[in-house]
Protein backbone atom coordinates (compact mmCIF):
# COMPACT_ATOMS: atom_id res chain seq x y z
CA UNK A 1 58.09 115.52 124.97
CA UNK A 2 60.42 118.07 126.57
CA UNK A 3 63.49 116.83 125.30
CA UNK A 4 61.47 116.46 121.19
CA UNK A 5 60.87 120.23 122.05
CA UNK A 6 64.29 121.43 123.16
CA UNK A 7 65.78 119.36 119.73
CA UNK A 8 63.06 121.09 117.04
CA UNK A 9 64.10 124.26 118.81
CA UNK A 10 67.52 124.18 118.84
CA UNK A 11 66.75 122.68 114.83
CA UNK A 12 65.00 125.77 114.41
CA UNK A 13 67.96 128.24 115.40
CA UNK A 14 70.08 126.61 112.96
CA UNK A 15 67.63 126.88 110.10
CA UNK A 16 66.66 130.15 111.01
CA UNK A 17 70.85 130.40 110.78
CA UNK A 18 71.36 128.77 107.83
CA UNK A 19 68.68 130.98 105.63
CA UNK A 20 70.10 134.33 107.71
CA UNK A 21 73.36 132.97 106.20
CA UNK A 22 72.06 132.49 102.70
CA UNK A 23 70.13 135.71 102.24
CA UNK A 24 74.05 137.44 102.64
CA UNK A 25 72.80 139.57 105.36
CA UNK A 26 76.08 138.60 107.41
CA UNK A 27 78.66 139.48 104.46
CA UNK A 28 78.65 143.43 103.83
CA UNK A 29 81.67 144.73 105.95
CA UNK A 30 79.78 147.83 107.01
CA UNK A 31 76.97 145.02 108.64
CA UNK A 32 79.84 143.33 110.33
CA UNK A 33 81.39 146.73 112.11
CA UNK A 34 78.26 147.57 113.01
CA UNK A 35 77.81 144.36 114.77
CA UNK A 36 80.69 144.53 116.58
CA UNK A 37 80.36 148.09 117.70
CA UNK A 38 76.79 146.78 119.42
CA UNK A 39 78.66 144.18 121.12
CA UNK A 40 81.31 146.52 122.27
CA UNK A 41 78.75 149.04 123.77
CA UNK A 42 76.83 146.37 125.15
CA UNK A 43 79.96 145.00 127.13
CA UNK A 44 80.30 148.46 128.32
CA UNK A 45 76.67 148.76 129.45
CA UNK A 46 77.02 145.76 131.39
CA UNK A 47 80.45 145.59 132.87
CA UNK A 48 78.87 145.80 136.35
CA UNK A 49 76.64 142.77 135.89
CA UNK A 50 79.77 141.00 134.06
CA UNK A 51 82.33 141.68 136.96
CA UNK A 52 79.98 140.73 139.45
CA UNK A 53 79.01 137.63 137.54
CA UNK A 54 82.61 136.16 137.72
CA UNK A 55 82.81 137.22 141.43
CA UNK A 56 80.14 134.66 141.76
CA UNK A 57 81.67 132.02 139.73
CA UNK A 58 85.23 132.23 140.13
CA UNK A 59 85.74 134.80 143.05
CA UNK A 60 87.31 136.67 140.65
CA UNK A 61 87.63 140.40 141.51
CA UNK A 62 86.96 143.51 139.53
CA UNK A 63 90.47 144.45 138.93
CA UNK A 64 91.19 140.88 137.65
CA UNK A 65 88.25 140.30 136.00
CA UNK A 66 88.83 143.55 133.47
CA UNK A 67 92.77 142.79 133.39
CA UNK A 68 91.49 138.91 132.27
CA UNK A 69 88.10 139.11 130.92
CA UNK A 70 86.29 142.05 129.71
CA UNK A 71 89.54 144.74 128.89
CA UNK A 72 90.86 141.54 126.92
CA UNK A 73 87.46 141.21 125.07
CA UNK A 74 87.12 145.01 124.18
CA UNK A 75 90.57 145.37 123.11
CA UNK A 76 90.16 142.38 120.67
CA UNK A 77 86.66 143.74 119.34
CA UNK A 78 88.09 146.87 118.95
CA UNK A 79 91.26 145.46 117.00
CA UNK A 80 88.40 143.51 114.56
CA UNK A 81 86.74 147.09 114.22
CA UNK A 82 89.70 148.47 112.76
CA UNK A 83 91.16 146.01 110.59
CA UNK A 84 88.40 143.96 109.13
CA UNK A 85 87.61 146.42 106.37
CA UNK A 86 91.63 144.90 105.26
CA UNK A 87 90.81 141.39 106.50
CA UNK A 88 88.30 141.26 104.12
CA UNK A 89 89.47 142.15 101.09
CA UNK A 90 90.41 140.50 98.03
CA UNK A 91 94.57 139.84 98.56
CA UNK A 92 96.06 139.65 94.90
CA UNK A 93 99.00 137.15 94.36
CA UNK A 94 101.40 136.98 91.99
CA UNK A 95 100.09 134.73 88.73
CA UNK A 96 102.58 131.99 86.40
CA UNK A 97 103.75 133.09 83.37
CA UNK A 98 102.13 129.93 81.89
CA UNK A 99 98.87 131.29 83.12
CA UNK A 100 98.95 134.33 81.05
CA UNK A 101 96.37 136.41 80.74
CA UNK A 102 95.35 135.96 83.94
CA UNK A 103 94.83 137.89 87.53
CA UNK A 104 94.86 135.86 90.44
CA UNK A 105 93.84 136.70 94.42
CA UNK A 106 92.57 135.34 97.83
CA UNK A 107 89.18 135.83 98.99
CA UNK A 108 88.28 135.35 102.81
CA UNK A 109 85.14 133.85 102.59
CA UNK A 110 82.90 133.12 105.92
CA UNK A 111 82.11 129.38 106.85
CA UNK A 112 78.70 130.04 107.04
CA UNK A 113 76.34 129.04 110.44
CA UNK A 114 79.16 128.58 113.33
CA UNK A 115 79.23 126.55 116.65
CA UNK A 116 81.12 128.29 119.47
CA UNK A 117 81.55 126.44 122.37
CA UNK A 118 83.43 127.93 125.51
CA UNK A 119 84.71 127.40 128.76
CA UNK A 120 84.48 128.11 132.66
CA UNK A 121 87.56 129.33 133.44
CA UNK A 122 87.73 132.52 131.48
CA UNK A 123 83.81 132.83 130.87
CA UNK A 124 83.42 135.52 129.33
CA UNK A 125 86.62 136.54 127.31
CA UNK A 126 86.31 132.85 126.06
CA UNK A 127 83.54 133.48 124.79
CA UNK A 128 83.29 136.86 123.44
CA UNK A 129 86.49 136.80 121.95
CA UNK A 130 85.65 133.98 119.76
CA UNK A 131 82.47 135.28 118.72
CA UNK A 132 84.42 138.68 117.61
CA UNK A 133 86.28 136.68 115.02
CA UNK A 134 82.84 135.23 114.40
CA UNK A 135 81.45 138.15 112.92
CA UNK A 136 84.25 139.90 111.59
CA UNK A 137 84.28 137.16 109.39
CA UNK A 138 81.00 137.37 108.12
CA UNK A 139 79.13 134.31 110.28
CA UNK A 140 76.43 133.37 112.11
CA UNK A 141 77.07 131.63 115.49
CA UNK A 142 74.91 129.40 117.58
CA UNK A 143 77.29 129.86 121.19
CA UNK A 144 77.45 127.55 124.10
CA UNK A 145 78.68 128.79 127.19
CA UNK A 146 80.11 126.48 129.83
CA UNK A 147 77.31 125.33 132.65
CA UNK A 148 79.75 125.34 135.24
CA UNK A 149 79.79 129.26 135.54
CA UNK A 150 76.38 129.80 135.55
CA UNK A 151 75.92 133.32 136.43
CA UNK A 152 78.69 134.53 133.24
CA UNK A 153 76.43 132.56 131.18
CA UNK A 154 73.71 134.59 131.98
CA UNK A 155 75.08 138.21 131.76
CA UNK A 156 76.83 136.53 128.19
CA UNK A 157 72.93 135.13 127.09
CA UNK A 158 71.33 138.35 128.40
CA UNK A 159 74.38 140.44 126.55
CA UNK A 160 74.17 138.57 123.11
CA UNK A 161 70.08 138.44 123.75
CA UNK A 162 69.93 142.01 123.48
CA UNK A 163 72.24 143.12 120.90
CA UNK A 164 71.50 139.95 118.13
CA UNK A 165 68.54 138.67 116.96
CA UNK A 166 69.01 134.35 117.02
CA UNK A 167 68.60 134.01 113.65
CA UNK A 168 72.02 135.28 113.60
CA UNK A 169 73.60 135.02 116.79
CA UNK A 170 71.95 133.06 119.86
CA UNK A 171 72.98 131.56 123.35
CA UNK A 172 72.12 127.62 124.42
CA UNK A 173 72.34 127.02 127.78
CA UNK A 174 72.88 124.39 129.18
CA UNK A 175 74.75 121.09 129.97
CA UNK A 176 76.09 117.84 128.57
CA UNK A 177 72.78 117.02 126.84
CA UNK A 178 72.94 119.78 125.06
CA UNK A 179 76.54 119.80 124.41
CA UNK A 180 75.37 116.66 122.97
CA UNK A 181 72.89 117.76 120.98
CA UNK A 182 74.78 120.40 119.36
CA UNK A 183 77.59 118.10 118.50
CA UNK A 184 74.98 115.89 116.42
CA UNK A 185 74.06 118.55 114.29
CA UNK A 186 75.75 119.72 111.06
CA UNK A 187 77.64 123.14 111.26
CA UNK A 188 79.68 124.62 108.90
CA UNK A 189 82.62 125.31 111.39
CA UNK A 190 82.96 124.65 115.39
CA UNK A 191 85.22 126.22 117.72
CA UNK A 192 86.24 124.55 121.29
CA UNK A 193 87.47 125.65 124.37
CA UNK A 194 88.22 123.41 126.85
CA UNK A 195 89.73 120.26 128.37
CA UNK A 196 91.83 117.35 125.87
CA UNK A 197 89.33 114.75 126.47
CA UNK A 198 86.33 116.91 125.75
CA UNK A 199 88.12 117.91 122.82
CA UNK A 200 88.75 114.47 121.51
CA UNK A 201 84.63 113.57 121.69
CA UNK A 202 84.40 117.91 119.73
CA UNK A 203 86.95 115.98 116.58
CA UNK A 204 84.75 112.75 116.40
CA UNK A 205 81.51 114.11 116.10
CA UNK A 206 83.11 116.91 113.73
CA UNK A 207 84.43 114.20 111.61
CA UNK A 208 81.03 112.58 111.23
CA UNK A 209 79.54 116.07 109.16
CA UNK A 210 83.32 116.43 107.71
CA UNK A 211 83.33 119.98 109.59
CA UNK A 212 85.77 121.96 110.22
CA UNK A 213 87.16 122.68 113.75
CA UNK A 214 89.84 124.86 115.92
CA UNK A 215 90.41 122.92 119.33
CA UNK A 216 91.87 125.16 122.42
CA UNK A 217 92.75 122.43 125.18
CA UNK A 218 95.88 122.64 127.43
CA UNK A 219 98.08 119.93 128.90
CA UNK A 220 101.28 120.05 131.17
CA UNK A 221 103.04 123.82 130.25
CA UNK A 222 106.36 123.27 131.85
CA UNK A 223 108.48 126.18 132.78
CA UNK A 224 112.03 125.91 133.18
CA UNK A 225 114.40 128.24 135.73
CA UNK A 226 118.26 127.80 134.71
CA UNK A 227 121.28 128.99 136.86
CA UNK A 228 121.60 132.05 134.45
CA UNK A 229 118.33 133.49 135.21
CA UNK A 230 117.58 136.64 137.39
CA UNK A 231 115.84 134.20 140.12
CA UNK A 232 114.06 137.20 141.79
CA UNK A 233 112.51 138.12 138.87
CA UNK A 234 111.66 134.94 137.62
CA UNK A 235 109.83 134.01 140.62
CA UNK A 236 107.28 137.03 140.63
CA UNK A 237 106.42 136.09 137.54
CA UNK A 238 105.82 132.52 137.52
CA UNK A 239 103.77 133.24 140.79
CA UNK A 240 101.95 135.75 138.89
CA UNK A 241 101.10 133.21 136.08
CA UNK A 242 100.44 130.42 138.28
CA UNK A 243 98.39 131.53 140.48
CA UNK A 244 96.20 133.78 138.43
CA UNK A 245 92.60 132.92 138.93
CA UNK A 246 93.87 130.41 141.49
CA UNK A 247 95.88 128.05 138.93
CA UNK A 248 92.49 128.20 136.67
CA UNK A 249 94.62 129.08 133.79
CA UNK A 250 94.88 126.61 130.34
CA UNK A 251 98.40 128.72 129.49
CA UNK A 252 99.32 128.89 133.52
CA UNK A 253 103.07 126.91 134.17
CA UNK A 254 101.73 124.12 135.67
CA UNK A 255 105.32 122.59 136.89
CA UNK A 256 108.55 124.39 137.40
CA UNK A 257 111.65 122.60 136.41
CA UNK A 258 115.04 124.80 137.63
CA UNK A 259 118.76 123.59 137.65
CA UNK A 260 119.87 121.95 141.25
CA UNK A 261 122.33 124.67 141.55
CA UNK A 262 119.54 127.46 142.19
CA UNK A 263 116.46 125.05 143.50
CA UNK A 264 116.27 126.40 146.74
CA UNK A 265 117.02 129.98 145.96
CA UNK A 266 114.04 129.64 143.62
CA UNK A 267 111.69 127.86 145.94
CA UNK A 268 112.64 130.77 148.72
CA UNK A 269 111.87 134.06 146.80
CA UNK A 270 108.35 131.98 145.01
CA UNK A 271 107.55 131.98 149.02
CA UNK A 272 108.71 135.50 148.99
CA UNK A 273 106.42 136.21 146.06
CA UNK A 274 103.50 134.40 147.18
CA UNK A 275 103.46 136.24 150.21
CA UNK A 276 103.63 139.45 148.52
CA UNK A 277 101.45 139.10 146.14
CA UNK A 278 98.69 137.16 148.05
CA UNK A 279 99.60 137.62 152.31
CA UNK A 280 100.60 135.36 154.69
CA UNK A 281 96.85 134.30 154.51
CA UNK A 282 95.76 134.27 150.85
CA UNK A 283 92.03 132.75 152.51
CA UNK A 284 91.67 136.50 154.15
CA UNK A 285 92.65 138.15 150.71
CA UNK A 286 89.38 139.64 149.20
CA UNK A 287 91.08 139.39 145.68
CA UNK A 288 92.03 135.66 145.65
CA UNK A 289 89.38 133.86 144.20
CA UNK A 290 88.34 129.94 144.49
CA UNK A 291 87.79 126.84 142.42
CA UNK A 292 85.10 126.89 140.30
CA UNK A 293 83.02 123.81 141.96
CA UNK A 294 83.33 120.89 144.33
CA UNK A 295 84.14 118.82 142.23
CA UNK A 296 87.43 119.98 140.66
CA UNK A 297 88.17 121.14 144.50
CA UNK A 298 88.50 117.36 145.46
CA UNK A 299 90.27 116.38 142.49
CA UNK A 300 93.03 119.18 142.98
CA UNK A 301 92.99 118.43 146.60
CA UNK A 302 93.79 114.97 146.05
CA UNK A 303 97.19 116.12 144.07
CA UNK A 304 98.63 117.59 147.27
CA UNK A 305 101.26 115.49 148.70
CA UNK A 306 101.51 116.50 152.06
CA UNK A 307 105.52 115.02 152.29
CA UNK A 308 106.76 117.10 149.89
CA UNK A 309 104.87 120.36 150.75
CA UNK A 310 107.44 123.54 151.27
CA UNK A 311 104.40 126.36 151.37
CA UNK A 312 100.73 126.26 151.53
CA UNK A 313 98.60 123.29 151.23
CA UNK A 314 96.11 124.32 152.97
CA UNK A 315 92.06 123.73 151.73
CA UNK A 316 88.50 125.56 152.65
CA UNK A 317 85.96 123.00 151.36
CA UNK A 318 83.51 125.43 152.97
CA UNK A 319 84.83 128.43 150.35
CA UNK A 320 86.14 126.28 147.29
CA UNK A 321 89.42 127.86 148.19
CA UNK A 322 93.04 126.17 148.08
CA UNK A 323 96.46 128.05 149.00
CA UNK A 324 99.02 129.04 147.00
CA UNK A 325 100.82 125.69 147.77
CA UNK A 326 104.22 125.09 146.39
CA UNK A 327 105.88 121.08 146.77
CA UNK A 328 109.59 120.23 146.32
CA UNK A 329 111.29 117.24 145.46
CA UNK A 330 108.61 116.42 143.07
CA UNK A 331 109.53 113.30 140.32
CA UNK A 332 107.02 112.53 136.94
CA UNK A 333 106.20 109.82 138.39
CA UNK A 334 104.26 111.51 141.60
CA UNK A 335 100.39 111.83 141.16
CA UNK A 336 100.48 115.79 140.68
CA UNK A 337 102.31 115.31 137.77
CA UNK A 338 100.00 112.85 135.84
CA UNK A 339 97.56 115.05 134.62
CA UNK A 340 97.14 118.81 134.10
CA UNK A 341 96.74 120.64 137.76
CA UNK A 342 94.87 123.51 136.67
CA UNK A 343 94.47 124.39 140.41
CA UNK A 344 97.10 126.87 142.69
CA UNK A 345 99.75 124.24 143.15
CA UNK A 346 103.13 124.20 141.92
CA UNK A 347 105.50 121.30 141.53
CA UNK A 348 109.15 122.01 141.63
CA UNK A 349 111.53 119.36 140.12
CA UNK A 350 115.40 119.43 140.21
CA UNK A 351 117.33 119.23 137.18
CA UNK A 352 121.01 118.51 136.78
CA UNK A 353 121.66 118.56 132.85
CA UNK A 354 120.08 121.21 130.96
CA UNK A 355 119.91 119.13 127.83
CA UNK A 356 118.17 116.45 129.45
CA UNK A 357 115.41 118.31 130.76
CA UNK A 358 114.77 119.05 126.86
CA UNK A 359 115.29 115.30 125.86
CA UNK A 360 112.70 114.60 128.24
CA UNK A 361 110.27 117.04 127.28
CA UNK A 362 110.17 115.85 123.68
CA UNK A 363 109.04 112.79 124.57
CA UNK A 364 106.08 114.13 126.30
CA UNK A 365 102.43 115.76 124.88
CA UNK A 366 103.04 118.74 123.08
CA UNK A 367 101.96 121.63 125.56
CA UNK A 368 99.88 124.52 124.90
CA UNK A 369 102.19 126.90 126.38
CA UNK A 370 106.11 126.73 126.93
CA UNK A 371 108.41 129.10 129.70
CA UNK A 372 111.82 129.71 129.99
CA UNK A 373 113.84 131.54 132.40
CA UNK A 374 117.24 132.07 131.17
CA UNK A 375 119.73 135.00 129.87
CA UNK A 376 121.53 132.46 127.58
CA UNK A 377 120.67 133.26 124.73
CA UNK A 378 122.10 130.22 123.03
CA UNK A 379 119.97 127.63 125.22
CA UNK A 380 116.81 130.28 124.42
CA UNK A 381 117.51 129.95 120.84
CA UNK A 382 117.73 125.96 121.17
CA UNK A 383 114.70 125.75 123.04
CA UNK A 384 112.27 127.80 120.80
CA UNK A 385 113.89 125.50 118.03
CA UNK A 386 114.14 121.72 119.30
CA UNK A 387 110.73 122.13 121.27
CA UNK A 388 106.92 121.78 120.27
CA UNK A 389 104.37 123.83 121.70
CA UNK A 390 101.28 125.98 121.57
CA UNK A 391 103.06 129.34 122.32
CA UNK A 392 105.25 130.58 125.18
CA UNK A 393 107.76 133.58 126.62
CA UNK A 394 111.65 133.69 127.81
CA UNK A 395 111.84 135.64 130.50
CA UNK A 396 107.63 135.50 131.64
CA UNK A 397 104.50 134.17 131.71
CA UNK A 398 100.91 133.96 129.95
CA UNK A 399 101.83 137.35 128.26
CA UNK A 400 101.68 135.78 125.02
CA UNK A 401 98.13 135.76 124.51
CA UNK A 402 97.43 139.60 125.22
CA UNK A 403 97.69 140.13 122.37
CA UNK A 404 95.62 140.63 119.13
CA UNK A 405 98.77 140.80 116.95
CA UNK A 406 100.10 137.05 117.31
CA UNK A 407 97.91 133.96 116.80
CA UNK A 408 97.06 131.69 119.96
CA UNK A 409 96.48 128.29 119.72
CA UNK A 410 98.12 124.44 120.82
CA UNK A 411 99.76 121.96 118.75
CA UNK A 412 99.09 118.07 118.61
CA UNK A 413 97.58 116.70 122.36
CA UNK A 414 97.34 120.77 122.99
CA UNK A 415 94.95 121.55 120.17
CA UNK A 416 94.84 122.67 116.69
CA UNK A 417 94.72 125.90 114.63
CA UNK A 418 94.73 129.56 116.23
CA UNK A 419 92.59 132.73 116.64
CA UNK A 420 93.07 136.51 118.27
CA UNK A 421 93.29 138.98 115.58
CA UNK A 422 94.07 138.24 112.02
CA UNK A 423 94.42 134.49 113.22
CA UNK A 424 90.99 134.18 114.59
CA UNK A 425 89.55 136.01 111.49
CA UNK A 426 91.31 133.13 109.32
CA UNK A 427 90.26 130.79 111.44
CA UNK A 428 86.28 131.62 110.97
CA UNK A 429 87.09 131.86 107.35
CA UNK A 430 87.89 129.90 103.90
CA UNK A 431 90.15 131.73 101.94
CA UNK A 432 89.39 131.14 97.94
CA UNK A 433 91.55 131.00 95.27
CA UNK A 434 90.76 132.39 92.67
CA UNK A 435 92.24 132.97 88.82
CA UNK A 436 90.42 135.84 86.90
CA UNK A 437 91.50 134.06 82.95
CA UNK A 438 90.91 136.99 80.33
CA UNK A 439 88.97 136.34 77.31
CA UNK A 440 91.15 138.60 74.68
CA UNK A 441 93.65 135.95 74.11
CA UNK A 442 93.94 132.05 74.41
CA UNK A 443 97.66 130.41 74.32
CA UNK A 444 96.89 127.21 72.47
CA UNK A 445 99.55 124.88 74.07
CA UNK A 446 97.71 123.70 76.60
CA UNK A 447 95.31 121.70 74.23
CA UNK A 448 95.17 118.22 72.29
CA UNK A 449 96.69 117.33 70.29
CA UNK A 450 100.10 117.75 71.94
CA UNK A 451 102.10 116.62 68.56
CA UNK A 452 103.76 119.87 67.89
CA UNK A 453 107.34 120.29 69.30
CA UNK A 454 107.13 124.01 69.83
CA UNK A 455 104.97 123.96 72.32
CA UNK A 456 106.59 121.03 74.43
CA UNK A 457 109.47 123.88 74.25
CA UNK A 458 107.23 126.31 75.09
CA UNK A 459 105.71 124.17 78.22
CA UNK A 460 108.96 123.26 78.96
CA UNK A 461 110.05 126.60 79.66
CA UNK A 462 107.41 128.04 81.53
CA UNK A 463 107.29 124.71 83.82
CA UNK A 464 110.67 123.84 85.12
C-alpha cells in the first residue's frame, strides 16, 4: 500500500507538471527571471544551513564549500539572469535564394516537464546549477538529489520547497527505488549526474520513452607532466585539483603520467605541496574533509598498494578520512588503475616517449577531463588535436568548469552533451526551425508538372 501511494504521488507531480507546462505559465521570460531571482535570494537566505549541510556530508568547510558549491551556483544563476532575455529570442538565419519570399529563424523552445537527477559529491552546485538552466529555459523540473548526502538534500528540498510550488518545481527524496521509479516514467528531457554505470541504466530507460538526455559521468582524467614544464608549479596545482574535496572530484586528475627524466623531481615538490597545502597531518586539518560513506571508504582503501606508496596512505575508518597518499612506480595494469579512484590518491607512472603516452591514451575510454603540463607549445597543440575528451587545461587543473562562458560536458564512456551558461540553456531546450513563406508571391517552379525547361534552368541555378 505504501509503495501504490508513493507511485500515484510521484504520478501526481508529473501531471500536476505536465498541465503547469501546458497552461504556458513557465514560458514568459519575465516569469523565468523572476524565478531565478527567488532561487538566488533563497540560496542567500540559507547559505548557513547549506555550508553546514556539506560539513556534515562531505566535511567540506565553509571556505570550500562557497569556492565549490554555492559561489559557483550564484554566479551561474546570476549569468542566466542576465542573458536569458537573448537566450530566448528568436535568432534569424540567413534564407536560400530558392526559398524566396521567405524569413527564416531559430526558436529555443523548452522541453517541457524535466527530470534532474544529481549527485553526492558536489550536492548542491550539482544540483542547483542544473535546475538554473532548467528554468531559464522555460521548464518544469521534478529533481532528485543524491541519498548519499542526506543533509544537502534537505537544505536543497527545504530551499526549492519554499521558493516553488511542485506543480512546477519539486524535490523526491530518496533512494534507488525511487531512482527507479522516476526512470519508468515518461519525461520530456532528463539530466544525469553521476557515475558511467548508473549512467548506462539513465540511457536505457530513456530510450524506452524515446527521451532525450545529457549524461555527466567521469572516467580516468589523466594528466600528463613533460620535462618542459615548470615542475614547481605544476605540482601545486595538480595537488590542488586532486585533492579537492578529498579526490571527490568527477574532473579531478585521477593519474599523473610525467617523463622519466623529471619523475622524481615531480613526486618531491607534490610532497612539498601536499604538505603545504594540507600539514604534515592532513587528519588534524579542520579544512580537509572525508569520504562521503563507508562504503566508498573501503573500496578506495582497497586501491592503496602499500609497495609502491612514496607519501600518505594512511586511513581513519573511525572519521571516513584517507591521506593525501601519492604511489610511484605505478603500471595500468595495477588495481588503482582499473577503475576511476575518485578518492585522495594519486598514481604516478613513468613515461619515456612522449608520443607513446598519447598512442596509449587513444586506445583508452574517452575521459571527461584532460591535463597537460608542458611549455611546448607544439606537443600542446598536438594534444588538444589527436586526443578525445570531455574538457581540460595546459598548464592547470579543474579550472575549466568555472565558468559560465564555455560548455561542460564528457564525450563517449565520459558522457554526452553539455550545460553551464548558454550550453546548459541549449541543453534544456529544442531549438525550432522555422521558415516564415510570404503570401504576396508564389515562384511556380517548384510544382508538377516539371515539363518546362526554364525552370529546370531556373532550379538548376539556385541548387548547385
Amino acid at each position: 500500500m505504501v509503495i501504490l501511494m508513493e507511485k500515484t504521488h510521484i504520478d501526481l507531480i508529473i501531471q500536476k507538471q505536465r498541465e503547469y507546462f501546458r497552461d504556458g505559465n513557465t514560458l514568459p521570460v519575465k516569469f523565468r527571471i523572476e524565478m531565478l531571482k527567488k532561487l538566488k535570494e533563497a540560496i542567500k537566505k540559507y547559505e548557513a544551513e547549506i555550508e553546514e549541510a556539506l560539513k556534515r556530508d562531505l566535511g567540506k568547510s565553509g571556505f570550500e564549500s562557497y569556492m565549490c558549491e554555492v559561489g559557483m551556483a550564484l554566479s551561474e544563476i546570476s549569468y542566466m539572469i542576465g542573458h536569458v532575455k537573448s537566450f530566448a529570442k528568436r535568432r534569424r538565419v540567413a534564407t536560400p535564394v530558392a526559398q524566396f519570399a521567405a524569413k527564416s529563424y531559430v526558436k529555443a523552445s523548452p522541453y517541457g516537464n524535466t527530470l534532474i537527477m544529481s549527485p553526492w559529491n558536489y550536492p548542491f552546485l550539482l544540483t542547483v546549477g542544473p535546475l538554473a538552466n532548467a528554468i531559464a529555459a522555460g521548464n518544469t523540473a521534478v529533481v532528485k538529489p543524491s541519498a548519499y548526502s542526506p543533509a544537502t538534500s534537505a537544505v536543497v528540498d527545504k530551499i526549492i520547497s519554499e521558493c516553488f510550488e511542485k506543480n512546477y518545481i519539486a524535490v523526491v527524496l530518496g533512494g534507488r527505488k525511487e531512482n527507479a521509479e522516476l526512470l519508468d516514467k515518461k519525461f520530456d528531457f532528463v539530466f544525469f549526474t553521476g557515475s558511467t554505470n548508473v549512467g548506462k541504466e539513465v540511457l536505457r530507460h530513456t530510450a524506452e520513452h524515446l527521451t532525450p538526455v545529457v549524461l555527466e559521468l567521469g572516467g580516468k582524467s589523466p594528466c600528463i607532466v613533460d620535462e618542459t614544464a615548470k615542475i614547481s608549479l605544476a605540482a601545486k596545482r595538480i595537488v590542488f585539483g586532486k585533492y579537492l574535496n578529498c579526490g571527490q572530484t568527477c574532473v579531478a586528475p585521477d593519474y599523473v603520467l610525467c617523463h622519466r627524466e623529471i619523475k622524481d623531481q615531480l613526486i618531491k615538490e607534490i610532497i612539498d605541496q601536499i604538505n603545504k597545502q594540507y600539514g604534515d597531518n592532513a587528519f588534524e586539518n579542520k579544512d580537509y574533509g572525508k569520504i562521503i560513506n563507508e562504503k566508498h571508504f573501503d573500496r578506495i582503501a582497497g586501491l592503496i598498494d602499500e609497495n609502491k606508496v612514496v607519501y600518505g596512505g594512511k586511513i581513519n575508518r573511525e572519521t571516513l578520512q584517507i591521506e593525501p597518499t601519492v604511489m610511484a612506480e605505478v603500471s595500468f595494469d595495477d588495481a588503482v588503475m582499473q577503475e576511476e579512484i575518485f578518492g585522495p590518491i594519486m598514481p604516478v607512472i613513468a613515461y619515456d616517449n612522449f608520443d607513446d603516452v598519447i598512442k596509449t591514451l587513444s586506445g583508452k575510454p574517452k575521459p571527461l577531463a584532460f591535463y597537460l603540463f608542458s611549455e611546448n607549445k607544439d606537443r600542446i597543440n598536438y594534444t588538444v588535436e589527436s586526443c578525445a575528451f570531455g574538457g581540460g587545461c595546459i598548464n592547470d587543473t579543474i579550472i575549466h568548469l568555472a565558468t559560465s562562458e564555455m560548455g561542460f560536458g564528457g564525450v563517449g564512456e565520459s558522457g554526452m552533451g553539455s550545460y553551464h551558461g548558454k550550453a546548459g540553456f541549449d541543453a534544456f531546450s529544442h531549438l525550432k526551425s522555422i521558415v516564415d513563406k510570404k503570401t504576396f508571391m508564389d515562384l511556380p517552379m517548384r510544382y508538377q508538372p516539371y515539363n518546362r525547361s526554364i525552370y529546370r534552368k531556373l532550379l538548376r541555378m539556385f541548387l548547385k
